[in-house]
Protein backbone atom coordinates (compact mmCIF):
# COMPACT_ATOMS: atom_id res chain seq x y z
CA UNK A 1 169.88 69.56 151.79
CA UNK A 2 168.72 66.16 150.20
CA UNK A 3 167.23 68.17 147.21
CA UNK A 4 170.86 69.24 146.84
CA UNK A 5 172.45 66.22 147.42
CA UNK A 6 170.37 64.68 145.20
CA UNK A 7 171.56 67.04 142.70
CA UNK A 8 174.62 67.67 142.51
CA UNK A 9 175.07 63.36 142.41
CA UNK A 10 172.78 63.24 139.14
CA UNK A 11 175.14 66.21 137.71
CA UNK A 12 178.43 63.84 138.36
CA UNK A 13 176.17 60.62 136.63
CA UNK A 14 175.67 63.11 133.52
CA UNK A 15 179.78 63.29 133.51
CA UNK A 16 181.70 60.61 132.36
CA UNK A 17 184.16 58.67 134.69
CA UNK A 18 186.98 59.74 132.38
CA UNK A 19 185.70 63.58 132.38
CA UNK A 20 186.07 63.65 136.44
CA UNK A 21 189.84 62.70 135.84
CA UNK A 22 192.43 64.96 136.11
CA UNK A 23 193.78 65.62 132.71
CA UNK A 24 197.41 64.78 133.01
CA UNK A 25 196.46 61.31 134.93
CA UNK A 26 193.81 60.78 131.95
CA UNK A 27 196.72 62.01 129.56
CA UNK A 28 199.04 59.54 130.39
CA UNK A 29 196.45 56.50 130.39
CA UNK A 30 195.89 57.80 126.75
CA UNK A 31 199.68 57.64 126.34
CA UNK A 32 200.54 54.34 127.82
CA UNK A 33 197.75 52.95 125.38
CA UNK A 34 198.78 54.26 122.65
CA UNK A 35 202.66 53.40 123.11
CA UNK A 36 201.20 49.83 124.05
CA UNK A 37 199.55 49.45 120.60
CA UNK A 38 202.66 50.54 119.35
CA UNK A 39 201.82 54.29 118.16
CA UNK A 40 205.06 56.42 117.35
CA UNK A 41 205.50 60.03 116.64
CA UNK A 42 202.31 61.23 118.68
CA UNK A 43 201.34 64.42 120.30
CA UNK A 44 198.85 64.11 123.22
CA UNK A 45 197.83 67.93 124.34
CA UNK A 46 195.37 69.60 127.32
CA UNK A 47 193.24 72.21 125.07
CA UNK A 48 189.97 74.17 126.87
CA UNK A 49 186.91 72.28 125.25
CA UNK A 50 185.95 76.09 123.69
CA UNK A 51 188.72 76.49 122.09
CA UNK A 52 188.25 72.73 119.88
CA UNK A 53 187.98 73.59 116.91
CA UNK A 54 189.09 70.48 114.02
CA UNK A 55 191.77 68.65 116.28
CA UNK A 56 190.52 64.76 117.10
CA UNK A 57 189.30 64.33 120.78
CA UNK A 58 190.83 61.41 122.75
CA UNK A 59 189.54 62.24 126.08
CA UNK A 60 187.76 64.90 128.27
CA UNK A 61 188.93 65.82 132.02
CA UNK A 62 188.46 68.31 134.42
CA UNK A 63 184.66 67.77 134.53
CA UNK A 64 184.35 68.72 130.67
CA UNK A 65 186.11 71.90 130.98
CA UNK A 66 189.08 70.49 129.00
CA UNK A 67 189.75 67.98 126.23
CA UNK A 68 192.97 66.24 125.38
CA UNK A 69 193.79 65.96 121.33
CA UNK A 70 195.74 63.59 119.36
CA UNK A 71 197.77 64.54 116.79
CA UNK A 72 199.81 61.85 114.60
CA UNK A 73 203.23 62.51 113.16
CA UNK A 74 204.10 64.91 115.66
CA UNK A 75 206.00 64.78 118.36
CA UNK A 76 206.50 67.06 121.72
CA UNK A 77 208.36 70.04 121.40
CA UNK A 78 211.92 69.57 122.81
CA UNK A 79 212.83 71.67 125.61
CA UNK A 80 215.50 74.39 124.59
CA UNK A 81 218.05 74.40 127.23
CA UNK A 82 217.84 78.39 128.28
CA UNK A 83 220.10 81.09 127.47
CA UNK A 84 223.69 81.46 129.12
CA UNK A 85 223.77 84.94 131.03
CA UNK A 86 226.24 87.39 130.49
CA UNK A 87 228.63 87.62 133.06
């Protein structure tokens, strides 16, 4: 049990503090930074870290299984409000 212990603590020192976050928490820290140092027209987004291909890396969450990107002039998608149903 103390091999184990011993372990699995040496496998969370490997991660870093940011990387044990859950991404939208870590998201929005990126966020409020960036609208602090006055950034406009951003786009902060939660990709799997395989699927990274050329998009810049702000952060990493979820134990390294996920990465947020930045993306200048861009901003979110606005919500579409839905379709009216037919009566």
């Amino acid at each position: 049990m103390t091999l184990l212990a011993a372990a699995f603590a040496l496998s969370l020192a490997a991660v870093p503090p940011s990387a044990q976050k859950p991404c939208e928490e870590l998201k929005s820290e990126i966020a409020a930074k960036l609208d602090a140092k006055g950034v406009k027209n951003y786009l902060l987004e939660v990709v799997p870290a395989a699927d990274i291909k050329d998009q810049t890396v702000v952060g990493s969450c979820d134990a390294g299984s996920k990465k947020i990107t930045y993306k200048k002039d861009a901003s979110p998608a606005k919500p579409t409000a839905p379709a009216p149903t037919p009566k």
